[in-house]
Protein backbone atom coordinates (compact mmCIF):
# COMPACT_ATOMS: atom_id res chain seq x y z
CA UNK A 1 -31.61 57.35 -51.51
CA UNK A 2 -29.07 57.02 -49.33
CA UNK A 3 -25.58 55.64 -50.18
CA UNK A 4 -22.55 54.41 -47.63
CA UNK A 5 -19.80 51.76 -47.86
CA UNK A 6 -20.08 48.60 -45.94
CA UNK A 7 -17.97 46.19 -45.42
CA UNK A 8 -18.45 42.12 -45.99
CA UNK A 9 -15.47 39.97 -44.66
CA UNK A 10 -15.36 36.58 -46.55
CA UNK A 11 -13.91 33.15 -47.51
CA UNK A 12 -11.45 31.60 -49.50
CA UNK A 13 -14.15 29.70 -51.08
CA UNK A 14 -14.93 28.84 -54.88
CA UNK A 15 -18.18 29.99 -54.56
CA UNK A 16 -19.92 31.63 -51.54
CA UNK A 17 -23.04 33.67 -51.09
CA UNK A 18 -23.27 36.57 -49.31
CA UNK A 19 -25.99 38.61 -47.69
CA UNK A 20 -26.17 42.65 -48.57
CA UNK A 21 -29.02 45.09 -49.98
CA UNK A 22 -29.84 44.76 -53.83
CA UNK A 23 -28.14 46.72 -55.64
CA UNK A 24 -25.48 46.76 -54.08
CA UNK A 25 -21.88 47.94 -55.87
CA UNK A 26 -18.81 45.97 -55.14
CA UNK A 27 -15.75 48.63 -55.35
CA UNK A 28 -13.07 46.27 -53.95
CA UNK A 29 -11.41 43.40 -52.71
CA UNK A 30 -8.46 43.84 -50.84
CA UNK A 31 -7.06 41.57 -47.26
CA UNK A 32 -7.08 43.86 -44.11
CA UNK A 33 -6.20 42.43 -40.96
CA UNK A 34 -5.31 38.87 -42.17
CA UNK A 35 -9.10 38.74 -43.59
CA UNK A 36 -10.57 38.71 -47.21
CA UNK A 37 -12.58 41.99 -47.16
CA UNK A 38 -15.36 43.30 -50.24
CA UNK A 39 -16.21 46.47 -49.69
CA UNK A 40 -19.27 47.73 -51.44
CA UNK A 41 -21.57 50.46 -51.90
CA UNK A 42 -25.05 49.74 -50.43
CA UNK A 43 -28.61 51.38 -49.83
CA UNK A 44 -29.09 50.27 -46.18
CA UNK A 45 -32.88 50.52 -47.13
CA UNK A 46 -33.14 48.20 -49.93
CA UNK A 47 -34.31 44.87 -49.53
CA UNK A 48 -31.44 42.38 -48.57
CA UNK A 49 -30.40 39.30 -51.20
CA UNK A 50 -27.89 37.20 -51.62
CA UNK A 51 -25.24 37.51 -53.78
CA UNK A 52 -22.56 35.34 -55.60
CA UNK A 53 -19.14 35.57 -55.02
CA UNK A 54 -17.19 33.63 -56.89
CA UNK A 55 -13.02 33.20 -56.36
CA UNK A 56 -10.28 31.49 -58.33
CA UNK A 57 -7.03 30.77 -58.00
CA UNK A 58 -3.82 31.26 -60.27
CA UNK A 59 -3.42 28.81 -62.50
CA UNK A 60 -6.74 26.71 -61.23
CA UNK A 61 -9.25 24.84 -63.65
CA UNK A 62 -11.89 27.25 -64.72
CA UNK A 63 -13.28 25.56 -67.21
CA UNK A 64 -16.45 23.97 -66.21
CA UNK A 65 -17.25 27.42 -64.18
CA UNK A 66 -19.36 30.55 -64.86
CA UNK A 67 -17.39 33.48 -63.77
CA UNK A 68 -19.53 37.10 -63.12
CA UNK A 69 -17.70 40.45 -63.60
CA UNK A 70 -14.30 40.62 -62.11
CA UNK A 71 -14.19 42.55 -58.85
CA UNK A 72 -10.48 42.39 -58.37
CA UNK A 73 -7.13 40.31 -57.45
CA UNK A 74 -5.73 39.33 -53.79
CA UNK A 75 -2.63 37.61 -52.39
CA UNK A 76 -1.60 36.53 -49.57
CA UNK A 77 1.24 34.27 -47.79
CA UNK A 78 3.40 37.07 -49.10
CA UNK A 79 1.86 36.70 -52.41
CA UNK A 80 2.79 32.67 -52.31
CA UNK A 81 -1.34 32.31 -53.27
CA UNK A 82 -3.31 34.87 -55.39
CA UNK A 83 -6.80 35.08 -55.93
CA UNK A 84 -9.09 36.39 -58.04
CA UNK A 85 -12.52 37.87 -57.21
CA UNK A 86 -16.23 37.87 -59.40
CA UNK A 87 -19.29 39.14 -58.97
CA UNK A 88 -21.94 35.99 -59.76
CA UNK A 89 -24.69 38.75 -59.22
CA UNK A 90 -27.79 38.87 -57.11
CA UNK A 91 -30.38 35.71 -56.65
């Protein structure tokens, strides 16, 4: 089985889904280059599926939401916004 790190650029979003082999292990979640990166740990030969990302922000409602495991916290505008990252899981 073959393992390597891939990288998935995404949006500021509430919820988004994103396309990478099942499996997969999200390590991190970090901005590089202006961008929202997750950077995960994939089998290039497993089937692709979607999966869940989920974000909120500092002191936003979270109430009505279903959060996955935490992946990890990001800021940007010099730390004026932080967000924080889930895993919703595969579909």
């Amino acid at each position: 089985m073959d393992q390597t790190i891939w990288k998935y650029n995404v949006k500021i979003d509430d919820v988004q889904k994103v396309q990478m082999p099942m499996a997969s292990k999200l390590l991190s979640v970090q901005v590089r280059h202006g961008m929202v990166a997750i950077w995960a740990m994939v089998n290039p030969e497993q089937q692709m599926v979607l999966r869940t990302i989920q974000m909120a922000g500092t002191g936003h409602d979270m109430s009505d939401r279903i959060m996955g495991d935490f992946l990890g916290t990001f800021q940007i505008e010099n730390g004026a916004l932080v967000f924080h990252v889930f895993d919703g899981g595969e579909e």
